[in-house]
Structures are given as C-alpha cells and as structure tokens.
Protein backbone atom coordinates (compact mmCIF):
# COMPACT_ATOMS: atom_id res chain seq x y z
CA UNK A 1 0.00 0.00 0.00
CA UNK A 2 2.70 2.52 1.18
CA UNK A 3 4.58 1.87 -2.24
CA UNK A 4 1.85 3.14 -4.46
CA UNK A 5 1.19 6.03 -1.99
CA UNK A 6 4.68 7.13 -2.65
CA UNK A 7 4.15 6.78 -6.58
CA UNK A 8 0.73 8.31 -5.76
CA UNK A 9 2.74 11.23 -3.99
CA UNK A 10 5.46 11.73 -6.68
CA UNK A 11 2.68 11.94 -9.72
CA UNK A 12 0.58 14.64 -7.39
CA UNK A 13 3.95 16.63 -7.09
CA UNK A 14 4.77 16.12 -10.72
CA UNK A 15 1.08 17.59 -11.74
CA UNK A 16 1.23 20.49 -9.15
CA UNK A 17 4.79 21.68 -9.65
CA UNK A 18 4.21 21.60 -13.25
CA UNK A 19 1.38 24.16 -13.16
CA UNK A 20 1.20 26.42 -9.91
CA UNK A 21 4.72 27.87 -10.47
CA UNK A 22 4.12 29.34 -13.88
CA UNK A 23 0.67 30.37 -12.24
CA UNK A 24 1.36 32.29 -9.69
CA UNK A 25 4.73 34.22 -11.60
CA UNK A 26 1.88 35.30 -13.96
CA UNK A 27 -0.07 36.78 -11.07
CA UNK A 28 2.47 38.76 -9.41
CA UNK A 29 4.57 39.89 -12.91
CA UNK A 30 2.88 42.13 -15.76
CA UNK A 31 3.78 40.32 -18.49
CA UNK A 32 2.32 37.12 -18.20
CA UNK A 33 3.84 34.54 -21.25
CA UNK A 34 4.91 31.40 -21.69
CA UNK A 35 7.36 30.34 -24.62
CA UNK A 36 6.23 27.68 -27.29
CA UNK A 37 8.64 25.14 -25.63
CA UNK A 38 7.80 25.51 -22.23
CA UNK A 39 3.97 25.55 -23.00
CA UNK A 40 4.59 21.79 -24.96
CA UNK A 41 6.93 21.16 -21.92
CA UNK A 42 3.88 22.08 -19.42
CA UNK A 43 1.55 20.13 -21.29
CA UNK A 44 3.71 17.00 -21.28
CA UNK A 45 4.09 16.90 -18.04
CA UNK A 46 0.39 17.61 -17.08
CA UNK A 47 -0.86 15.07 -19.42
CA UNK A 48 1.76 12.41 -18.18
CA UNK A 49 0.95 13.04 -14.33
CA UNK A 50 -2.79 13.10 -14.72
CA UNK A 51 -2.94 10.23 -16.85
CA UNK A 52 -0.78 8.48 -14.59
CA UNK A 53 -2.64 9.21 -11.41
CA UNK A 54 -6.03 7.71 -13.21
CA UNK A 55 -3.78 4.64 -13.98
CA UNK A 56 -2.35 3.83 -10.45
CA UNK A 57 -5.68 4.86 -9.12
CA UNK A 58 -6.86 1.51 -10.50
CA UNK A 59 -3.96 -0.43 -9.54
CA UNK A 60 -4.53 0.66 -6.06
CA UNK A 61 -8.37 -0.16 -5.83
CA UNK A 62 -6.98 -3.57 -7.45
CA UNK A 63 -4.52 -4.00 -4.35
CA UNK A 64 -7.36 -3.35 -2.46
CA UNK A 65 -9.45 -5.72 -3.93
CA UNK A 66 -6.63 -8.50 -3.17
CA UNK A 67 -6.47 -7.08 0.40
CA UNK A 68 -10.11 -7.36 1.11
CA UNK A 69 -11.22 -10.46 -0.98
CA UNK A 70 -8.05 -12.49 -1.09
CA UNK A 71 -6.13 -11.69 1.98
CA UNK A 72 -4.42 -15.31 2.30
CA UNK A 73 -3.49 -15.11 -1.21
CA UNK A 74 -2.32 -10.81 -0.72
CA UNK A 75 1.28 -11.14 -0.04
CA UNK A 76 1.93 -13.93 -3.18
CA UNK A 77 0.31 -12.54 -5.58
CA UNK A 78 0.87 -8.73 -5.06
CA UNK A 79 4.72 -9.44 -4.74
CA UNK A 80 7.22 -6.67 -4.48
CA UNK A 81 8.32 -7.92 -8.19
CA UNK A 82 4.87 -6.89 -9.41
CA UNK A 83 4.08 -4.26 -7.59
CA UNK A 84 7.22 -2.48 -9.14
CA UNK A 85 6.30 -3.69 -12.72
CA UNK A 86 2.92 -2.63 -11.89
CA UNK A 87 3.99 0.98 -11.36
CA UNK A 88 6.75 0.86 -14.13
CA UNK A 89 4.08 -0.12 -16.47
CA UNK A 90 1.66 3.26 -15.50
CA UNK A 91 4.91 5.44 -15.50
CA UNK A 92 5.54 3.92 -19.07
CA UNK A 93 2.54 3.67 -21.04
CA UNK A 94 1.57 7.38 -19.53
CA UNK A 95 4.98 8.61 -20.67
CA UNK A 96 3.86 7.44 -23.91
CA UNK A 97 0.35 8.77 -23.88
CA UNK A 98 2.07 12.24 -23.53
CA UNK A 99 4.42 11.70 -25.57
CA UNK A 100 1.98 11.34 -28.55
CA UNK A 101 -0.36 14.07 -27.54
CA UNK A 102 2.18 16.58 -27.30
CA UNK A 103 4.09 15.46 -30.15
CA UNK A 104 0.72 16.18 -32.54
CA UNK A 105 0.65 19.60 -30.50
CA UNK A 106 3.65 20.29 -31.79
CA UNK A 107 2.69 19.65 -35.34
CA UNK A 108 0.03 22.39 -35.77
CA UNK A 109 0.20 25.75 -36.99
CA UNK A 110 -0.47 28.78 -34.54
CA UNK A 111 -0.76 32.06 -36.53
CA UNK A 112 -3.58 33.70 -35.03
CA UNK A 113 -4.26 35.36 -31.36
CA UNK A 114 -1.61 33.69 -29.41
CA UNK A 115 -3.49 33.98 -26.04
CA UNK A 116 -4.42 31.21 -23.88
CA UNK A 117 -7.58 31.58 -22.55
CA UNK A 118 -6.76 29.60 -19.88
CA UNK A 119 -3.91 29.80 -16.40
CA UNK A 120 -1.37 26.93 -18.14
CA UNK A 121 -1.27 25.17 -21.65
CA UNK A 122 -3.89 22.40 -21.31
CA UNK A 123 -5.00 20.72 -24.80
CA UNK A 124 -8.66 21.70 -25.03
CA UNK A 125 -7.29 25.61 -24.93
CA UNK A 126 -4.69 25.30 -27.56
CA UNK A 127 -6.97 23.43 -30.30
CA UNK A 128 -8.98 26.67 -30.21
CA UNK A 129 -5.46 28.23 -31.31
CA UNK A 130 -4.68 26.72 -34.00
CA UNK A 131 -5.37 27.67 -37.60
CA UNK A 132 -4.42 24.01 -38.99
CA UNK A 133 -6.79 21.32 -39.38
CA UNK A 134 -7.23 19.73 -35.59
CA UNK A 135 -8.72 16.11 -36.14
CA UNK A 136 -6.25 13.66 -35.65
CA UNK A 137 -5.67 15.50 -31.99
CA UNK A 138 -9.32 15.60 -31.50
CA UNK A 139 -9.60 11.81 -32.33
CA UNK A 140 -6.22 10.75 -30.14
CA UNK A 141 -7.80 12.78 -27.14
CA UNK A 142 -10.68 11.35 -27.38
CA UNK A 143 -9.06 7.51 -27.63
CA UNK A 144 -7.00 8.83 -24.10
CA UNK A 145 -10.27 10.31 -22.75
CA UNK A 146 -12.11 6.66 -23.48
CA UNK A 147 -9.34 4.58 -22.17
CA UNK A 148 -8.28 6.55 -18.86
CA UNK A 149 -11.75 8.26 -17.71
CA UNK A 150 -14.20 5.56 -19.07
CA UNK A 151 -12.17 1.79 -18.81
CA UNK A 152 -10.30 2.82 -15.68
CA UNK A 153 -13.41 4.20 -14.33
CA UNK A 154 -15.26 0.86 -15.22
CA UNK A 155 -12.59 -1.25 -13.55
CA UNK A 156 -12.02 0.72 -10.54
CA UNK A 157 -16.16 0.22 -9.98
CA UNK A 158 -15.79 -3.64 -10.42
CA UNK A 159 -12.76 -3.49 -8.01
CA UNK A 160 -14.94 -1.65 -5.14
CA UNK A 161 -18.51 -3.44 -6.12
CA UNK A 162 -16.68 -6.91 -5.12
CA UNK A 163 -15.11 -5.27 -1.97
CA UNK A 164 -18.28 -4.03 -0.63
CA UNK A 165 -19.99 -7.82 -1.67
CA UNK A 166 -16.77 -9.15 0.12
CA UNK A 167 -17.65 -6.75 3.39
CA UNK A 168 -21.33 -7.47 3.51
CA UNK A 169 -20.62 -11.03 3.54
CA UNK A 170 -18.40 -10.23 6.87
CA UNK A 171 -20.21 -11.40 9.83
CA UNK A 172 -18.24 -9.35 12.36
CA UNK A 173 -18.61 -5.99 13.08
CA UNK A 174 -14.74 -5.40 13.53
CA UNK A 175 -13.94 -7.06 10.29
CA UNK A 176 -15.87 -4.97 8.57
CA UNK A 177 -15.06 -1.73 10.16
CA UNK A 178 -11.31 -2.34 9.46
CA UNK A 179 -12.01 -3.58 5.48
CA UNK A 180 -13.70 -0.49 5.10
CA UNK A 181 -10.58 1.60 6.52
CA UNK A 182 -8.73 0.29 4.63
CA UNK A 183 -10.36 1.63 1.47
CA UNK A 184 -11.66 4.38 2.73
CA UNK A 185 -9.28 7.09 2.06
CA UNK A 186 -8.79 5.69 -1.36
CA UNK A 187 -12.41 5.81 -2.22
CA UNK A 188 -12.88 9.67 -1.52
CA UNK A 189 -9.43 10.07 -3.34
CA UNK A 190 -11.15 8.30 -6.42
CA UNK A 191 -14.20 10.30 -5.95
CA UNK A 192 -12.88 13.54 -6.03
CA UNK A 193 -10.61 13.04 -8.79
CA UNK A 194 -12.32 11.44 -11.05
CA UNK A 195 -15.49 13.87 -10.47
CA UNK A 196 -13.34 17.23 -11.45
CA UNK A 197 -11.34 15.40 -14.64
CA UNK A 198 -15.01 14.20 -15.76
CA UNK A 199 -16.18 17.91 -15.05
CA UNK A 200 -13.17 19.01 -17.25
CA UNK A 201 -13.24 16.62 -19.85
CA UNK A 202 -16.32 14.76 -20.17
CA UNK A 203 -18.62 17.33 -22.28
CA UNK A 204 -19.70 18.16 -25.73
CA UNK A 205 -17.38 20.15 -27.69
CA UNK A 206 -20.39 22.69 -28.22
CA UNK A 207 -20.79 23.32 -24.78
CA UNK A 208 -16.91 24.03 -24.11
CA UNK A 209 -16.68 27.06 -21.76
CA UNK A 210 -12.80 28.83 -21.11
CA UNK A 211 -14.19 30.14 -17.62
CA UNK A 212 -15.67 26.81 -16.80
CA UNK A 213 -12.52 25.27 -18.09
CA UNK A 214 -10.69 27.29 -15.61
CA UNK A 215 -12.49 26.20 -12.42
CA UNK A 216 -12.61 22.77 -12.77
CA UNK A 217 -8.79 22.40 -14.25
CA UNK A 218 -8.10 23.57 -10.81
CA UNK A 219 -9.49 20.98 -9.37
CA UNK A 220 -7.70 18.37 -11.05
CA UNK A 221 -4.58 19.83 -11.26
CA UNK A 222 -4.08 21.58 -7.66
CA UNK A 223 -7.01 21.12 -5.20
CA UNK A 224 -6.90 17.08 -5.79
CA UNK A 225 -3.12 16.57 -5.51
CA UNK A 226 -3.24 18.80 -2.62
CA UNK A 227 -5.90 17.28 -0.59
CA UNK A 228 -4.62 13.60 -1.40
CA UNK A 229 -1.68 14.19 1.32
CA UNK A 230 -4.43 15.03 3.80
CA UNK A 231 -6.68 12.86 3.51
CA UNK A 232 -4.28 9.66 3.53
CA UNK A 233 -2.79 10.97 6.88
CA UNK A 234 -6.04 12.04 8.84
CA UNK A 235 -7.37 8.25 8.03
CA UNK A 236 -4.21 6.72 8.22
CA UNK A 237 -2.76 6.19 12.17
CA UNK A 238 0.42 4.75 11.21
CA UNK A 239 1.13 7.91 9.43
C-alpha cells in the first residue's frame, strides 16, 4: 500500500509543480507569457501526471481488492516484483500517452491570437489556437479520454462493487469496520478526482466554456493533488 502512496505522492507533485509555479509568476509579474517550448513542456508533463494518477488509481483499488477479498493469497500474488512492474508499467505507457499528444501539439500551426484563454497550456485551450486542421488531436484525445476516464473508471467500480460484496458477507462488526478503513481514504481520493477530470473533460465540444474550463482544471490539477496528502494521513494512524 505505502509503495503506491509514494508513486501516488510523486505523480501529485509532478502535476502540481508543473502548473502552480508558472501560475502564480503570472499573477504577481505584468507580463504574463509562456514560450512555445515551455507551454509543450507544461503540457507534457500535465498530461503524463494526470494520466498516470487515473492509472495507479486503478492499480490501487486492485490492491485493495486482493487485500479485502483475497487476503491469504495478498502477499503472493501482489509481490514486491509486481508491484514495481505494476507501477513501471503506468509510468511507461503514460509517458507514452504524452508523448503522442504533445508530439501532434507540436505539429500544428499557430498564426492567429496567441493567447491562452486559460492559467497553463492544457489541450482543449490550444486546439482553439490553432489555424491548422485539428482532427487527428481531436480523435487521439478522445481515444485517451475513453481509455483513462471511461475503462479505468469501469474497472475501478468492479474493483470496489466486489469489496463491498466481500464486506457485507463479513459477519463481524470489527472485520468490517477495518475492510472499510482500509479503502476508505482511497475511495474519496477516487471520488474527487475522477469527479473534477469528468467535469473538465467529459462534455460536448459545443458546450466548451474557457471560464468553466478554468475552475474545474483547478481541481484536477491543484485542489486534488493537494488534498490527497491530507486525507491519507487524517485516516491513516500509522502515518
């Protein structure tokens, strides 16, 4: 458990520092600009934290799963060895994720306005920039948006519909208070992530709003990653 909190931990750090910096030297300075490079170097990193935390977030409700439902089974088949492939795989195949979206960022032709409607270089914002044709980063977002918000979603559900079947069939009281500690604090982690990225992301093109944008990118990308810290410590006694 402690091993993905610390991978948990870097990937919130990762997200925050990427953004807030930039943020607030654009609040307290006149000129507030980014260069080309550091916006695609920004964006990178956003995409690969936040696509990475959606990814370990399901690994984690899967530990938990093997905690709750399996425990005589827990410590051979979540071994160290694949707990640490486990995260090397979501480090990986996020790296990649970003990787392509920025990469087809990069690609596209900015000669209009050059103002960001928005307080860092998010994807959704800079497709409204550009003045070359936009559909092969509209379809790739959209194949990112399917796989991390909707099939991560949908296994992170199955994970925590058999651990609550698992803690109803518990017959004692204690048992059941501590399986439901134990996911606890992961569960309103889940919840609160997953509701601001699906606030973010998950809404008609039509409807897209750079003021709504705004409010719920900070959600995502500095109220979660704060409040993660907090709420792992005040339900965890050991820490």
């Amino acid at each position: 458990m402690y091993f993905f909190l610390c991978n948990l931990a870097t990937m919130d750090i990762v997200c925050i520092s990427s953004v807030l910096p930039k943020a607030l030297v654009g609040l307290i300075s006149e000129e507030n600009t980014i260069s080309f490079k550091g916006c695609m170097t920004q964006l990178f990193f956003l995409v690969w934290s936040g696509s990475s935390e959606l990814l370990l977030l399901t690994v984690m409700a899967y530990d938990r799963y093997m905690a709750i439902c399996h425990p005589l089974h827990y410590s051979s088949r979540m071994s160290p060895h694949l707990c640490g492939a486990l995260a090397m795989g979501v480090w990986s195949i996020c790296a990649l994720n970003a990787s392509i979206n920025t990469g087809l960022m990069t690609r596209l032709s900015f000669c209009g306005p050059k103002v960001i409607t928005h307080f860092f270089c998010e994807i959704p914002p800079l497709l409204l920039l550009s003045c070359s044709p936009t559909y092969v980063n509209s379809i790739m977002t959209l194949v990112a948006d399917a796989f991390y918000g909707g099939i991560n979603f949908i296994l992170t559900l199955l994970s925590y519909g058999s651990i609550i079947a698992s803690i109803l069939r518990m017959r004692s009281a204690e048992g059941k208070r501590k399986a439901f500690s134990t996911c606890s604090s992961h569960l309103i982690v889940v919840c609160v992530f997953y509701s601001s990225v699906f606030c973010a992301y998950i809404s008609p093109a039509s409807s897209y709003s750079p003021e709504r944008s705004k409010v719920t990118s900070v959600l995502y990308s500095v109220l979660s990653p704060t409040l993660n810290p907090l709420i792992y410590t005040l339900r965890n006694k050991d820490v």
